[in-house]
N, C-alpha and C. Protein backbone atom coordinates (compact mmCIF):
# COMPACT_ATOMS: atom_id res chain seq x y z
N UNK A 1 -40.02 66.25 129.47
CA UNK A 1 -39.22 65.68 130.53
C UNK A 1 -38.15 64.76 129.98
N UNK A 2 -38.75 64.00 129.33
CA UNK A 2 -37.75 62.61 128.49
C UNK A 2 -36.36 63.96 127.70
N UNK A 3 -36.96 64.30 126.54
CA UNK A 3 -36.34 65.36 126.77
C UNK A 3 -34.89 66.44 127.00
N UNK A 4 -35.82 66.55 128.12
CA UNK A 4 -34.67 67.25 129.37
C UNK A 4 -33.99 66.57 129.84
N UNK A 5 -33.90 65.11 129.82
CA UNK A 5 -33.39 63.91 130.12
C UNK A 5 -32.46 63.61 129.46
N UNK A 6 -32.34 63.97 128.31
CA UNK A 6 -31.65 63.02 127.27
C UNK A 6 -30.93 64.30 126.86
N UNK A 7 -30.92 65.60 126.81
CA UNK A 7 -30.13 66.89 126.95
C UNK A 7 -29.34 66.57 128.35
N UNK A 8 -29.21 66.57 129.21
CA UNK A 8 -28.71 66.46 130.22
C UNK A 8 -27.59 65.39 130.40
N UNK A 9 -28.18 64.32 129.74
CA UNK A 9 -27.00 62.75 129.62
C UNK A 9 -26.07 62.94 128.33
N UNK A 10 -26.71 63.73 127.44
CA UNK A 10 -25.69 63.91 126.32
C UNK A 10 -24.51 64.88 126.90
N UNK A 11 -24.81 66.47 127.50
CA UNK A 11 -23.87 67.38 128.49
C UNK A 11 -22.58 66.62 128.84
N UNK A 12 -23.64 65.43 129.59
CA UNK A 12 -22.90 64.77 131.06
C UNK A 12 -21.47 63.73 130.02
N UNK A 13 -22.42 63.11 128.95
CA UNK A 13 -21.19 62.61 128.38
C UNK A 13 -20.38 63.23 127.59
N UNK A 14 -20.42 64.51 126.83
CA UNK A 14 -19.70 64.95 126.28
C UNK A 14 -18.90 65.80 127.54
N UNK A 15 -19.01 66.28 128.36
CA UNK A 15 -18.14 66.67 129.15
C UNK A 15 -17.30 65.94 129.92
N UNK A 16 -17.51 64.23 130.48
CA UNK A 16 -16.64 63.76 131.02
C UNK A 16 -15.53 63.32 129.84
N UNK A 17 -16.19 62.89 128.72
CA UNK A 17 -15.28 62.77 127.55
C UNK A 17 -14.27 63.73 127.38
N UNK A 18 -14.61 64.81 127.41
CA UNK A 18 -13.73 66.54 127.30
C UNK A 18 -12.19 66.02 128.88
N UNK A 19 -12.79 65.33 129.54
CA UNK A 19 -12.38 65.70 130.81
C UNK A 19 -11.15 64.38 130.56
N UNK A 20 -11.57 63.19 129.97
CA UNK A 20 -10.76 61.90 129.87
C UNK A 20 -9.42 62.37 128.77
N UNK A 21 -10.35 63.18 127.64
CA UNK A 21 -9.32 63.61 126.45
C UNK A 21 -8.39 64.63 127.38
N UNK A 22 -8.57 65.68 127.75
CA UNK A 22 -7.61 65.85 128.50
C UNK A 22 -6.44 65.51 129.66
N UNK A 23 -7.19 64.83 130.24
CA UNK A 23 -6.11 63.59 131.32
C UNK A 23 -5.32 63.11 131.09
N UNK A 24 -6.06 62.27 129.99
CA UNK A 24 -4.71 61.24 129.16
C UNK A 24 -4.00 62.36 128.37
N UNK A 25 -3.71 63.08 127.79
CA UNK A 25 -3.17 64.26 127.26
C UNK A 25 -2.21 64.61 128.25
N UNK A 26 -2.66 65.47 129.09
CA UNK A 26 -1.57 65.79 130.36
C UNK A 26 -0.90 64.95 130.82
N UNK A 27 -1.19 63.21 131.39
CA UNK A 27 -0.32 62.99 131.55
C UNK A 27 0.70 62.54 130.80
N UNK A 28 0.00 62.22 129.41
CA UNK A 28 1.05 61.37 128.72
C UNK A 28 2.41 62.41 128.32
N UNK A 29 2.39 63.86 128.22
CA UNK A 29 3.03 64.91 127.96
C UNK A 29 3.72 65.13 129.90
N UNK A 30 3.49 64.64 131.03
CA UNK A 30 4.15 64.75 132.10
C UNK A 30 4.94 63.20 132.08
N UNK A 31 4.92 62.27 131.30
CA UNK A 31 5.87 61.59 131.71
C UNK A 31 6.66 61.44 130.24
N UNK A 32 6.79 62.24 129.09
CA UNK A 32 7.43 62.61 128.11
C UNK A 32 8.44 63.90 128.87
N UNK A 33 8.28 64.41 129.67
CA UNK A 33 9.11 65.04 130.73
C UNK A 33 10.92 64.73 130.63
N UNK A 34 11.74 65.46 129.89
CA UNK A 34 13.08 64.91 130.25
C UNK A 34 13.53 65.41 131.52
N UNK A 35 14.39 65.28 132.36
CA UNK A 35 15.48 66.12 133.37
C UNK A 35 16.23 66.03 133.02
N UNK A 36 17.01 67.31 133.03
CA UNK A 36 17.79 67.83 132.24
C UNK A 36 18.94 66.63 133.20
N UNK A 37 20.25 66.33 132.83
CA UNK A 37 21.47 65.82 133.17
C UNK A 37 22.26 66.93 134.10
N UNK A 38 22.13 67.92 133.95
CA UNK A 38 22.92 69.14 134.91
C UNK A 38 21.99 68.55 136.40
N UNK A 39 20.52 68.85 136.34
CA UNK A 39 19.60 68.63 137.15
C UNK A 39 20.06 67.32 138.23
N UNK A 40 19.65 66.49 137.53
CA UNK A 40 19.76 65.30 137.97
C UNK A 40 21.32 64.84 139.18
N UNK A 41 22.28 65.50 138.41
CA UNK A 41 23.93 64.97 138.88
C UNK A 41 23.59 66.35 140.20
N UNK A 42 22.86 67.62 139.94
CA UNK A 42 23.37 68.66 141.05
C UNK A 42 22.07 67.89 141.97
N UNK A 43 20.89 67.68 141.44
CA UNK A 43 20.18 66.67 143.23
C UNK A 43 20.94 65.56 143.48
N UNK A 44 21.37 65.10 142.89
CA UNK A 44 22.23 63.57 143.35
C UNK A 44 23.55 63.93 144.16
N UNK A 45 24.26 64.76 143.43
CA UNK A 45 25.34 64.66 144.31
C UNK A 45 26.09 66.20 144.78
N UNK A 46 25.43 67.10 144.23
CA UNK A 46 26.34 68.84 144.57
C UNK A 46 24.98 69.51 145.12
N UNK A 47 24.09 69.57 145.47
CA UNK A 47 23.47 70.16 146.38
C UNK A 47 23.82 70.06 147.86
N UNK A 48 23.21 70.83 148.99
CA UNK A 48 23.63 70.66 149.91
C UNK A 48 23.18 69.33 150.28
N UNK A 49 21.83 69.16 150.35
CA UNK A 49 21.16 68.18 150.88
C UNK A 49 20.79 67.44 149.80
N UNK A 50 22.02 66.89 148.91
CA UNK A 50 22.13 65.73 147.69
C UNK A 50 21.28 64.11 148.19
N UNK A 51 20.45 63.86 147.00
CA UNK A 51 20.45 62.34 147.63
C UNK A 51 21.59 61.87 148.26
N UNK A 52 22.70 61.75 148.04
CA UNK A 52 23.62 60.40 148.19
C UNK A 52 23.97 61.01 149.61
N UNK A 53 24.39 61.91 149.73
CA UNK A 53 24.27 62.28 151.31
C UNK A 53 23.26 62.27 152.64
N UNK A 54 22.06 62.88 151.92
CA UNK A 54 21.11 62.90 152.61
C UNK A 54 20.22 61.27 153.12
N UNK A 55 20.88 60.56 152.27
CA UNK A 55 20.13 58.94 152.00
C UNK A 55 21.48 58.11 152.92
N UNK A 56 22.36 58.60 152.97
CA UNK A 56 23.56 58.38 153.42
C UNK A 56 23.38 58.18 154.78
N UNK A 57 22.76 59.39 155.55
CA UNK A 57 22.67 60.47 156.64
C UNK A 57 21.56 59.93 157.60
N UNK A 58 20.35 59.42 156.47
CA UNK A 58 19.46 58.87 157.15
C UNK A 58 19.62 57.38 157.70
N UNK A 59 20.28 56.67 157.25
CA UNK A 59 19.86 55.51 156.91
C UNK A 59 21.11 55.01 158.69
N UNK A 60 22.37 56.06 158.45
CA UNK A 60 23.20 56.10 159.50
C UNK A 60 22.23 56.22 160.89
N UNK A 61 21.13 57.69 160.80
CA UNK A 61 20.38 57.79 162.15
C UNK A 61 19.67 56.69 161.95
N UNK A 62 19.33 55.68 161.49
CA UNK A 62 18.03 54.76 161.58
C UNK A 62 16.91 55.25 161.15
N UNK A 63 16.58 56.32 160.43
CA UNK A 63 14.93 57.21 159.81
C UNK A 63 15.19 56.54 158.39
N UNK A 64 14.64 55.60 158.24
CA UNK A 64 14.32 54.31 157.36
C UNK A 64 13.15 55.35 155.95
N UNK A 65 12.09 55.58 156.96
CA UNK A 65 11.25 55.93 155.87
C UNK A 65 11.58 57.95 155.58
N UNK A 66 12.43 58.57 155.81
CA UNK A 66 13.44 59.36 155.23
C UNK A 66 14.24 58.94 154.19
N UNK A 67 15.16 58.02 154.54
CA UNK A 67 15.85 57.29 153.87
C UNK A 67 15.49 56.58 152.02
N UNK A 68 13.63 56.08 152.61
CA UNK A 68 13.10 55.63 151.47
C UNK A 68 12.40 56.29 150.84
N UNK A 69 12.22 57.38 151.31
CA UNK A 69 11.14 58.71 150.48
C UNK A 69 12.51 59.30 149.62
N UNK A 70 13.51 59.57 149.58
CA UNK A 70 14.65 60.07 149.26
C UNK A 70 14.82 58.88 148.11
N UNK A 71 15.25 57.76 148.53
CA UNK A 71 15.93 56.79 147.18
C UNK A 71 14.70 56.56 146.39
N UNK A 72 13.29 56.71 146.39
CA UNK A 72 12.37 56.60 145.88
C UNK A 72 12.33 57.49 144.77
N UNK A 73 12.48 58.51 145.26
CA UNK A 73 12.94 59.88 144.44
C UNK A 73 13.92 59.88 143.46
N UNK A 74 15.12 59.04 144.07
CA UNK A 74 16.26 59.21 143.50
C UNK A 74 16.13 57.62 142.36
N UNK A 75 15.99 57.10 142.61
CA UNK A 75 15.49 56.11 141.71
C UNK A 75 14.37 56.56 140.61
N UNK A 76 13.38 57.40 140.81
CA UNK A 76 12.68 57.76 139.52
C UNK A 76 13.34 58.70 138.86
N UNK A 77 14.47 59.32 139.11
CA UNK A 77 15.18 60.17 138.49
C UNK A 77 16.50 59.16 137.58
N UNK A 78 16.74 58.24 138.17
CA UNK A 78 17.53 57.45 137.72
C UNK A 78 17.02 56.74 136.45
N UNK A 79 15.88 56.44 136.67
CA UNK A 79 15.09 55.62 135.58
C UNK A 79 14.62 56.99 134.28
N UNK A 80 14.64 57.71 134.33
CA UNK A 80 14.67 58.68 133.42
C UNK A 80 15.83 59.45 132.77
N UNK A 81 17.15 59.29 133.41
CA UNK A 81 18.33 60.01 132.81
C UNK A 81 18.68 59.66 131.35
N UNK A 82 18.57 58.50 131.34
CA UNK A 82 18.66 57.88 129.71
C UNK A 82 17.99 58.53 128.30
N UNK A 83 16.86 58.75 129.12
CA UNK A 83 15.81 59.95 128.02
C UNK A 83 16.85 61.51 127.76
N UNK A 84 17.85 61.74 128.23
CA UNK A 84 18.78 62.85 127.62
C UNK A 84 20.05 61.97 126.37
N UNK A 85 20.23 62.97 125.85
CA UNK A 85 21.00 62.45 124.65
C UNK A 85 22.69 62.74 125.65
N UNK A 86 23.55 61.96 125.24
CA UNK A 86 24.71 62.10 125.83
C UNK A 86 25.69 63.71 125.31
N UNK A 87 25.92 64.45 126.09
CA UNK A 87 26.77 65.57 125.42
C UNK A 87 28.02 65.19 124.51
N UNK A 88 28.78 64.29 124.56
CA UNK A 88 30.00 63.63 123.97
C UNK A 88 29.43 62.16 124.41
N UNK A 89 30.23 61.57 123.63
CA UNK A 89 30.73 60.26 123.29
C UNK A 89 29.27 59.06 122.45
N UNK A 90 29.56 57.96 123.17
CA UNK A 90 29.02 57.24 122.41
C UNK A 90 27.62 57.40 122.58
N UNK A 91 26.36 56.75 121.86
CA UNK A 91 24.92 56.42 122.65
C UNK A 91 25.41 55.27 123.09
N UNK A 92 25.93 54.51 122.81
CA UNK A 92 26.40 52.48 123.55
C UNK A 92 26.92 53.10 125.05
N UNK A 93 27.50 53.49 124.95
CA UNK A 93 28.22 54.01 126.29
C UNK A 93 26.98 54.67 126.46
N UNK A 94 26.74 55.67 126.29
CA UNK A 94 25.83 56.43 127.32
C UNK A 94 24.73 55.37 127.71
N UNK A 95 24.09 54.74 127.10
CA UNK A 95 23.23 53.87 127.63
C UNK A 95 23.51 52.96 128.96
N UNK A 96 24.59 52.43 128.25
CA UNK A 96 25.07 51.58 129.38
C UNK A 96 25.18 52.58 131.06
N UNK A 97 26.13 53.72 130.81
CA UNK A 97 26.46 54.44 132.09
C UNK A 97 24.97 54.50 132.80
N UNK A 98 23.88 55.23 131.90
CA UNK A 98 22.48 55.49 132.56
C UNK A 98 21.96 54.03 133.40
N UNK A 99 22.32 53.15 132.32
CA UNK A 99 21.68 51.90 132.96
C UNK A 99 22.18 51.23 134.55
N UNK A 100 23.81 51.23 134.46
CA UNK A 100 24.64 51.54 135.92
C UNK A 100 23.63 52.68 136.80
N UNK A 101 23.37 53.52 136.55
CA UNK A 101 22.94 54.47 137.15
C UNK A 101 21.81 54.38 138.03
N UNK A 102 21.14 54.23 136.72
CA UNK A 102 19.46 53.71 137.24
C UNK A 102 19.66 52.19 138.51
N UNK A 103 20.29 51.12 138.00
CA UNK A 103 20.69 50.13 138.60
C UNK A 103 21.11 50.21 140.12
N UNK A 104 22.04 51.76 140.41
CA UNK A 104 22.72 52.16 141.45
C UNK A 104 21.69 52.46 142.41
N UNK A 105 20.53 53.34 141.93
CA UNK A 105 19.33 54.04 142.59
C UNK A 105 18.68 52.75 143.19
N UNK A 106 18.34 52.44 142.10
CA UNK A 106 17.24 50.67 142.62
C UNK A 106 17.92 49.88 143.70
N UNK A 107 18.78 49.23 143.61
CA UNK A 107 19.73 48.93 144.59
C UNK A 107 19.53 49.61 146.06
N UNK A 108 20.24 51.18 146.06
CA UNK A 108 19.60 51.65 147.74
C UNK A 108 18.48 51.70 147.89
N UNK A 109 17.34 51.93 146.68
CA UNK A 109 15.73 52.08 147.49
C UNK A 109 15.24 50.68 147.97
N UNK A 110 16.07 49.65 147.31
CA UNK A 110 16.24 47.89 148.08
C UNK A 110 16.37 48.30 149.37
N UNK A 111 18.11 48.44 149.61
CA UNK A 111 18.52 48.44 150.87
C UNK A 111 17.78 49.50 151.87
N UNK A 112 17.01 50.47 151.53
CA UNK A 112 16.22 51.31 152.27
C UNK A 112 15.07 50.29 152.89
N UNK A 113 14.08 50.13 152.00
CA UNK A 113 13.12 49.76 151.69
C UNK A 113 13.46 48.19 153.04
N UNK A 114 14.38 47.39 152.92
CA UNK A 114 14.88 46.30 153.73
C UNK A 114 15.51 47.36 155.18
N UNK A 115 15.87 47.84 155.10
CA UNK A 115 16.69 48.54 156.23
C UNK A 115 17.55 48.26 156.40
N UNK A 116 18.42 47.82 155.23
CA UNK A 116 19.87 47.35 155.50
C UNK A 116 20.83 48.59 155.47
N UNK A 117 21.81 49.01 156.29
CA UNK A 117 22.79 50.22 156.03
C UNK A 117 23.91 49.51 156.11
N UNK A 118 24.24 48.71 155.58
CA UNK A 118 25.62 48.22 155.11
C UNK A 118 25.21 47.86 153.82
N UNK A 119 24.08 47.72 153.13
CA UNK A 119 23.83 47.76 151.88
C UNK A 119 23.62 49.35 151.18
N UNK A 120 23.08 49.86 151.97
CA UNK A 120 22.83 51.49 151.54
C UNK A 120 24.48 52.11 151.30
N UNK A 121 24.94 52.08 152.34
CA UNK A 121 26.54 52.31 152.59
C UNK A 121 27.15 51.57 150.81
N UNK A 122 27.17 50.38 150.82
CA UNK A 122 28.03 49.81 149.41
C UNK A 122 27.00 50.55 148.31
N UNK A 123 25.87 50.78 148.29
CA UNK A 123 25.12 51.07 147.23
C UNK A 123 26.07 52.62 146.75
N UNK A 124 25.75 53.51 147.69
CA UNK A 124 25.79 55.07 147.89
C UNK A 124 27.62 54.94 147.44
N UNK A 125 28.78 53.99 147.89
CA UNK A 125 30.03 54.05 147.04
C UNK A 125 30.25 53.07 145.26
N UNK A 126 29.43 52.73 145.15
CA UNK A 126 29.16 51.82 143.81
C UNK A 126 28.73 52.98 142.61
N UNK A 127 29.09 54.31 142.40
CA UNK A 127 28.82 55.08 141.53
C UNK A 127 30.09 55.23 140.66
N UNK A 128 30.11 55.19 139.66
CA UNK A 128 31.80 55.26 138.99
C UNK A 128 31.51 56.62 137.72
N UNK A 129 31.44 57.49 138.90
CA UNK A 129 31.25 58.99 137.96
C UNK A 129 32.44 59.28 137.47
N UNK A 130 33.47 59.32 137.26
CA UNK A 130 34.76 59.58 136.49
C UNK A 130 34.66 58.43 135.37
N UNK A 131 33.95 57.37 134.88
CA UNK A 131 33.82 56.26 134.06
C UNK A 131 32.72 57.55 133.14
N UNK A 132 31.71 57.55 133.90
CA UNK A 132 30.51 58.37 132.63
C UNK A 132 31.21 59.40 132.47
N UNK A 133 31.90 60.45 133.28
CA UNK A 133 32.44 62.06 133.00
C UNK A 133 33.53 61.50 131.90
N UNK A 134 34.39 60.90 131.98
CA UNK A 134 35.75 60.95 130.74
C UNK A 134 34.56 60.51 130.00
N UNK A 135 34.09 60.01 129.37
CA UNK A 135 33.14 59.49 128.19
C UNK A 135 32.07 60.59 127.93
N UNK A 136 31.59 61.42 128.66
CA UNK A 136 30.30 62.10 128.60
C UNK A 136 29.73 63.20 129.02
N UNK A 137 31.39 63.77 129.40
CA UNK A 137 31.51 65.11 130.13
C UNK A 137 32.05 66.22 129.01
């Protein structure tokens, strides 16, 4: 019985072990994850239903938590663009532009998050994409 006991607890720990080594594995390889820069600029701003429109759109009807499921989104995408290497120009510059970037996102998921749309509104025109494109296009 003892045993069968002690076969059974060894199983139990070598399999949740199996189960932890893999977890931490997967995720640490899902947030080593780049998005690509094409990605990122066509959800942000050239899709139909782009953040900056769609966050735009909501925040105009008053659907607040639309509004913040969207810049939530668009803010973790922001906080990751930096992880791509710049196609041209500098890394100083590119850093900086990503960091504007990321900065831009955080900012409306504020003004979401508060329900301000005269802050969402200045957030959503505070992008200076012709500054990163001549440098990084």
């Amino acid at each position: 019985m003892v045993r069968k006991l002690l076969k059974v607890t060894v199983a139990g720990v070598l399999g949740m072990a199996a189960w932890l080594i893999a977890y931490s594995s997967g995720s640490r390889a899902a947030d080593d994850k780049v998005v690509e820069i094409s990605e990122i600029m066509r959800k942000s701003f050239k899709d139909k239903n782009n953040y900056k429109t769609s966050i735009g759109a909501a925040a105009k009807a008053g659907k607040w938590d639309d509004a913040t499921k969207l810049a939530k989104e668009w803010a973790d995408l922001g906080a990751v663009i930096g992880k791509n290497k710049p196609p041209k120009g500098t890394d100083e510059s590119w850093k900086m532009q990503c960091e504007k970037f990321a900065a831009n996102t955080k900012t409306i998921l504020k003004a979401c998050e508060d329900k301000d749309a005269k802050a969402v509104t200045k957030g959503l025109g505070s992008f200076d994409c012709m500054g990163c494109h001549k440098a990084h296009r």
